[in-house]
N, C-alpha and C. Protein backbone atom coordinates (compact mmCIF):
# COMPACT_ATOMS: atom_id res chain seq x y z
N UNK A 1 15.39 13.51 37.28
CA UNK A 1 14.66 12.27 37.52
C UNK A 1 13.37 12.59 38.27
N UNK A 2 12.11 11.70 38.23
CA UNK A 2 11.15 11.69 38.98
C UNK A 2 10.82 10.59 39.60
N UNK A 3 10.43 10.78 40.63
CA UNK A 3 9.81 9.96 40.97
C UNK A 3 8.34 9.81 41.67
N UNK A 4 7.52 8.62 40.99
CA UNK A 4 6.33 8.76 41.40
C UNK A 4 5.76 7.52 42.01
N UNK A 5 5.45 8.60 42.98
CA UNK A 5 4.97 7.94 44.61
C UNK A 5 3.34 7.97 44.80
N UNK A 6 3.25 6.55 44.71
CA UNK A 6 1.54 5.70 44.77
C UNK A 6 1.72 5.17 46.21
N UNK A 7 1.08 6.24 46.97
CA UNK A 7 0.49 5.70 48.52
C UNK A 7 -0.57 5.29 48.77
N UNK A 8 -0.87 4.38 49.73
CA UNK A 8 -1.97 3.78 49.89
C UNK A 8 -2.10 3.63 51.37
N UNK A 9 -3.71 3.59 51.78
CA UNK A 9 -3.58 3.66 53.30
C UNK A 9 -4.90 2.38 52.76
N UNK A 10 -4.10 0.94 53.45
CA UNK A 10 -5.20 -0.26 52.81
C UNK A 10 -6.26 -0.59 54.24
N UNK A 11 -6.89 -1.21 53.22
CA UNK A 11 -8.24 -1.58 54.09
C UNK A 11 -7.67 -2.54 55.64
N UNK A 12 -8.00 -2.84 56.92
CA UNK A 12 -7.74 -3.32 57.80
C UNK A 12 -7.30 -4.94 57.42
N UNK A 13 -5.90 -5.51 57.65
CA UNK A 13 -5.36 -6.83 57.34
C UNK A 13 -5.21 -7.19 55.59
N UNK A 14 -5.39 -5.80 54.62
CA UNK A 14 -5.24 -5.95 53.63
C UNK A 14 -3.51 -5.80 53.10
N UNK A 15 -2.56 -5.14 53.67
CA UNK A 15 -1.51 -4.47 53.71
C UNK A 15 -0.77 -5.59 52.86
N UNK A 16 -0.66 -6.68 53.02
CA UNK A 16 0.52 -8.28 52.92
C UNK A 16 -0.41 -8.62 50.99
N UNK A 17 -1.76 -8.39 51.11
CA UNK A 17 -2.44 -8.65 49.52
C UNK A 17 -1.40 -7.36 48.52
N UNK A 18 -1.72 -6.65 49.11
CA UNK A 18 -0.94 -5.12 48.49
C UNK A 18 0.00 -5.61 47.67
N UNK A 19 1.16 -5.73 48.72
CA UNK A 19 2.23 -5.94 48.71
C UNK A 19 2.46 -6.79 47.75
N UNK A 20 1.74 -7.98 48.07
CA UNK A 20 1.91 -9.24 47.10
C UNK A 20 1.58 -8.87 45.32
N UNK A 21 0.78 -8.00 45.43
CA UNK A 21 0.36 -6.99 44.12
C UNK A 21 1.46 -6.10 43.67
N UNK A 22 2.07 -5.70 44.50
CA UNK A 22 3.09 -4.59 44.22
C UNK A 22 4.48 -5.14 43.41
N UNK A 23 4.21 -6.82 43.64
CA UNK A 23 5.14 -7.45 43.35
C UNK A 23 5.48 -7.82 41.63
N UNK A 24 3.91 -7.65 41.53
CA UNK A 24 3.44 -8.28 40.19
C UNK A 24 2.68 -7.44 39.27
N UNK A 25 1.85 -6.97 39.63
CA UNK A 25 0.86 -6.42 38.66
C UNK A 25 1.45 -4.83 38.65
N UNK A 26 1.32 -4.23 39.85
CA UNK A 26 2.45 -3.18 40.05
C UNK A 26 3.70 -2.85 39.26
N UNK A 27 4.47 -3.70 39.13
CA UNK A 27 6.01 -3.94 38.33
C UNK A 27 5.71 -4.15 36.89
N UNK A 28 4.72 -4.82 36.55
CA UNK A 28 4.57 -5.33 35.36
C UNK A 28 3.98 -3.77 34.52
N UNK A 29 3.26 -2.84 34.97
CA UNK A 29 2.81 -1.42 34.75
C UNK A 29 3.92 -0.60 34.55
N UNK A 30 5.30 -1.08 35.36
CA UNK A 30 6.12 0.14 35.18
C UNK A 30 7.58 -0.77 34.19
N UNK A 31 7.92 -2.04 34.66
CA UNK A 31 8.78 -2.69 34.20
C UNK A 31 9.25 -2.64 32.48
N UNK A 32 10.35 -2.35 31.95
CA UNK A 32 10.64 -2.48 30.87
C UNK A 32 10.04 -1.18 30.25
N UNK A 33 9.66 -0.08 30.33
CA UNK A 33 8.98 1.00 30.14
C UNK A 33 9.74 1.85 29.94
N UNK A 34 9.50 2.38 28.33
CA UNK A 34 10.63 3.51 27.83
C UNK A 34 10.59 4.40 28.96
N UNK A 35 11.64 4.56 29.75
CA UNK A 35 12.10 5.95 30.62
C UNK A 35 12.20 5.25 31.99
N UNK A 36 11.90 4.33 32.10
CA UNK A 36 11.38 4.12 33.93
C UNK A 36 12.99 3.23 34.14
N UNK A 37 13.53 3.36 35.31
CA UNK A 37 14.65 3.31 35.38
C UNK A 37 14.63 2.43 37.19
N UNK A 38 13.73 2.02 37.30
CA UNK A 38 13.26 0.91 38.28
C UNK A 38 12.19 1.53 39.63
N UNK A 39 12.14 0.35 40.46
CA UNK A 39 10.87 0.44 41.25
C UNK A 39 11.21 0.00 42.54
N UNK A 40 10.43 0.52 43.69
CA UNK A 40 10.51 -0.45 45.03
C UNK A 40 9.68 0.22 46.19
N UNK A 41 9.29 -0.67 46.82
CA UNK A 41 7.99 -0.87 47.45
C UNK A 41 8.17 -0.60 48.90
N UNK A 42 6.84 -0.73 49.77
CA UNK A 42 7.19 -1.25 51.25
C UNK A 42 6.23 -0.97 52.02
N UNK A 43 6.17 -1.19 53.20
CA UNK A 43 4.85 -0.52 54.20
C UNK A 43 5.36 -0.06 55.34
N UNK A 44 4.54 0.55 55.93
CA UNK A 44 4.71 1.51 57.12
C UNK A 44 5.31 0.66 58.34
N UNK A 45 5.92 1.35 59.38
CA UNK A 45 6.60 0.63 60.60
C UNK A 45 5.67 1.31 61.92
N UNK A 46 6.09 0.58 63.10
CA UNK A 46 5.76 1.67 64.08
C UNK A 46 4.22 1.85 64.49
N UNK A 47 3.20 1.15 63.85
CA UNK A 47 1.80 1.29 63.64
C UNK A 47 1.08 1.61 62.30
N UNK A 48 1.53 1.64 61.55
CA UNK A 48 1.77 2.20 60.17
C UNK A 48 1.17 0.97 59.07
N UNK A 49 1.73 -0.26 59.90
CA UNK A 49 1.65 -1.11 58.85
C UNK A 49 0.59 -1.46 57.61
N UNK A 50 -0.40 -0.47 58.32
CA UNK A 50 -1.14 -0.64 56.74
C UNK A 50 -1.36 0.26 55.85
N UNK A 51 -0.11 0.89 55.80
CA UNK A 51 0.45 2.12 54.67
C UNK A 51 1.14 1.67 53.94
N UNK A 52 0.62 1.52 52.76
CA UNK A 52 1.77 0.84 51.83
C UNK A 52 2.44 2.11 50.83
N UNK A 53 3.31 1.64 50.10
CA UNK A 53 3.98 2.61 48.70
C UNK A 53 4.34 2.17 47.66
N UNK A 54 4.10 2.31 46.83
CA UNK A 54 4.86 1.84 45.38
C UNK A 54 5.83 3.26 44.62
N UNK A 55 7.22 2.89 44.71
CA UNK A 55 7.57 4.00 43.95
C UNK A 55 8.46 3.59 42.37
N UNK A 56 8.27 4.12 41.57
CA UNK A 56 8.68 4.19 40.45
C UNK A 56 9.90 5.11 40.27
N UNK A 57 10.63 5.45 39.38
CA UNK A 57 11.95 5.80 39.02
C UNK A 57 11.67 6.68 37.72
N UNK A 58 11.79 7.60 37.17
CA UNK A 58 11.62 8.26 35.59
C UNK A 58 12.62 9.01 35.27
N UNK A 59 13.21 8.71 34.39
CA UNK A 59 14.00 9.23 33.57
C UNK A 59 13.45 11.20 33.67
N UNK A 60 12.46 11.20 33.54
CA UNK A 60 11.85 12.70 33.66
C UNK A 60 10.20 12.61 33.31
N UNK A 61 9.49 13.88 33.75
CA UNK A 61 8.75 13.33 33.58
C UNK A 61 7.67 13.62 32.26
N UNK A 62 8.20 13.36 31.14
CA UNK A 62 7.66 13.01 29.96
C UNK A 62 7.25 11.56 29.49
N UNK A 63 8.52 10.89 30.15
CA UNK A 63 8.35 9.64 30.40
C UNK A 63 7.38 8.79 31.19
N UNK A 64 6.97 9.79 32.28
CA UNK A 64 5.47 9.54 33.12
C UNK A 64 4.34 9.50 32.17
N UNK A 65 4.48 10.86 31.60
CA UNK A 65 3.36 10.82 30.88
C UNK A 65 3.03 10.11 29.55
N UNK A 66 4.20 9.87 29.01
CA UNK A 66 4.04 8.92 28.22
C UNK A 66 3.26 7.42 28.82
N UNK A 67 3.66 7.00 29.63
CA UNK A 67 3.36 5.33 30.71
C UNK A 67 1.92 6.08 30.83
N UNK A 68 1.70 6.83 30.98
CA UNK A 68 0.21 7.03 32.29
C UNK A 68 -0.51 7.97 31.75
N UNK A 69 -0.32 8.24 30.42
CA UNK A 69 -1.46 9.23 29.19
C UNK A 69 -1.67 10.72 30.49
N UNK A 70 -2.79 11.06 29.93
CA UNK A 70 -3.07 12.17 29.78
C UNK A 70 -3.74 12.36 31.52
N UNK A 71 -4.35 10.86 32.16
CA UNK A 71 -4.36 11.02 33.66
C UNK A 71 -3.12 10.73 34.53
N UNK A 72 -1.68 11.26 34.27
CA UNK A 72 -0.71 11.00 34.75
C UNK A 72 -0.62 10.87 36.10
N UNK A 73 -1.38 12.16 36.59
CA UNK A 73 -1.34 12.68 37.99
C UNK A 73 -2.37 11.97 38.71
N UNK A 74 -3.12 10.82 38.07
CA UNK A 74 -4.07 10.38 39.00
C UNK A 74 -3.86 8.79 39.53
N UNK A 75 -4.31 8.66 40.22
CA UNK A 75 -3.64 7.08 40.65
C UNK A 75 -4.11 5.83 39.56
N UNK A 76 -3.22 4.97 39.31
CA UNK A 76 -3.50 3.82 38.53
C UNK A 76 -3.43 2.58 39.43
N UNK A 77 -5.28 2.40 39.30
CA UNK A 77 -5.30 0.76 39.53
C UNK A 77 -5.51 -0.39 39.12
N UNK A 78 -4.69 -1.17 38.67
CA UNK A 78 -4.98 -2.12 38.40
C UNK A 78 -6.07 -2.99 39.01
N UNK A 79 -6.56 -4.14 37.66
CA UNK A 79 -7.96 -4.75 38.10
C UNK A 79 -7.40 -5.75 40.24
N UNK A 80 -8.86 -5.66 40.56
CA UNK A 80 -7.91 -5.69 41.96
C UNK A 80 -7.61 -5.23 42.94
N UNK A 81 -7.19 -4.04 42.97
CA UNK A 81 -6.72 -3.09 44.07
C UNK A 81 -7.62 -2.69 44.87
N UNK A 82 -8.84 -1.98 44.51
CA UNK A 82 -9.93 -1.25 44.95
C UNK A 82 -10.30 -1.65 46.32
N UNK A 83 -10.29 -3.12 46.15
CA UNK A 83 -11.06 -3.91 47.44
C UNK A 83 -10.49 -4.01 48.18
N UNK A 84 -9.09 -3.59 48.23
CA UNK A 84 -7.80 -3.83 49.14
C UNK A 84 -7.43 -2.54 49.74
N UNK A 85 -8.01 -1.32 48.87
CA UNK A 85 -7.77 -0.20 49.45
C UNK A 85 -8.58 0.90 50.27
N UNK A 86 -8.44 1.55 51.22
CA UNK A 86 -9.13 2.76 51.64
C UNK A 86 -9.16 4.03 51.18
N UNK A 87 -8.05 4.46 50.70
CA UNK A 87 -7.42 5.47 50.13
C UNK A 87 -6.32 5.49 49.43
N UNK A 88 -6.14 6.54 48.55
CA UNK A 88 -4.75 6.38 47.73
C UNK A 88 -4.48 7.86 47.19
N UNK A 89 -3.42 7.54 47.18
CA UNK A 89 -2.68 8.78 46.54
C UNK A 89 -1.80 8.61 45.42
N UNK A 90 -1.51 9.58 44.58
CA UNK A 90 0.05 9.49 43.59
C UNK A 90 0.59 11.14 43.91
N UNK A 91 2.11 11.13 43.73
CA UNK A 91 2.59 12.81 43.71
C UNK A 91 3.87 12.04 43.54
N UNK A 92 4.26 13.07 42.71
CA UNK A 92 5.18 13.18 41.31
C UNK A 92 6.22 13.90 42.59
N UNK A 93 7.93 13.84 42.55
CA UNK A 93 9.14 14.69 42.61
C UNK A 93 9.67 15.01 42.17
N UNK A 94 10.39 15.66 41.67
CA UNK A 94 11.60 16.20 41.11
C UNK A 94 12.83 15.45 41.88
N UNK A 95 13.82 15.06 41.57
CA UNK A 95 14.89 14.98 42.32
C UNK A 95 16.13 14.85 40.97
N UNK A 96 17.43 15.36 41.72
CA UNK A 96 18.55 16.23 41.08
C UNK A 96 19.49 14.64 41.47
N UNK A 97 20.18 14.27 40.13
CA UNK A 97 21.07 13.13 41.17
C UNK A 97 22.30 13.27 41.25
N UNK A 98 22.44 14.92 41.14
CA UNK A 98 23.65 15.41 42.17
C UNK A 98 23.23 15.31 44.02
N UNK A 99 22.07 14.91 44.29
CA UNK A 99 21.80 15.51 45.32
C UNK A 99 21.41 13.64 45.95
N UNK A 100 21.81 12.97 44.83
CA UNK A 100 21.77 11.66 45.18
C UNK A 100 22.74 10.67 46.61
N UNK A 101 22.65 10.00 47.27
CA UNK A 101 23.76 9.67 47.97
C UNK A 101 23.67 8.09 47.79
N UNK A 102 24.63 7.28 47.84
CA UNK A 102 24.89 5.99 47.45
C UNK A 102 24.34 5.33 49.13
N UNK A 103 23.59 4.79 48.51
CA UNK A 103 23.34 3.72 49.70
C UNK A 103 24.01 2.34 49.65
């Protein structure tokens, strides 16, 4: 499985717009998507709070690249985001779900 992790460090009191994006336009990019196997969000604690994340779920990642062409590895924003953000990131994992634990 992969998973790919869209960080964001948002513009000052932008963090709650994000979010509200992450809800919708966010989900709607990955939702129902041959391979993607679900999604979930959140922001930073502690002082943090205007670090947001969007993470996605992949079956593997062919399935990334299928969703996200040939700029897989680069961040996708929807119309929107830009003005809300300072910085951003995406980076891809590997994870084994033998190595999974039930929450």
């Amino acid at each position: 499985m992969i998973l790919r992790q869209f960080e964001v460090q948002a513009k000052p009191g932008c963090a709650g717009a994000l979010l509200e994006k992450f809800a919708t336009s966010s989900a709607a990019v990955v939702q129902d998507q041959p391979g993607n196997l679900g999604y979930f969000f959140g922001r930073g604690v502690a002082g943090e709070e205007d670090r947001v994340m969007f993470t996605s779920v992949w079956t593997d990642l062919d399935a990334v690249k299928a969703r996200f062409g040939a700029h897989w590895q680069d961040s996708f924003l929807p119309e929107g985001y830009d003005v809300l953000i300072q910085s951003c990131s995406v980076r891809h994992v590997e994870i084994d779900a033998g190595w999974a634990v039930d929450v």
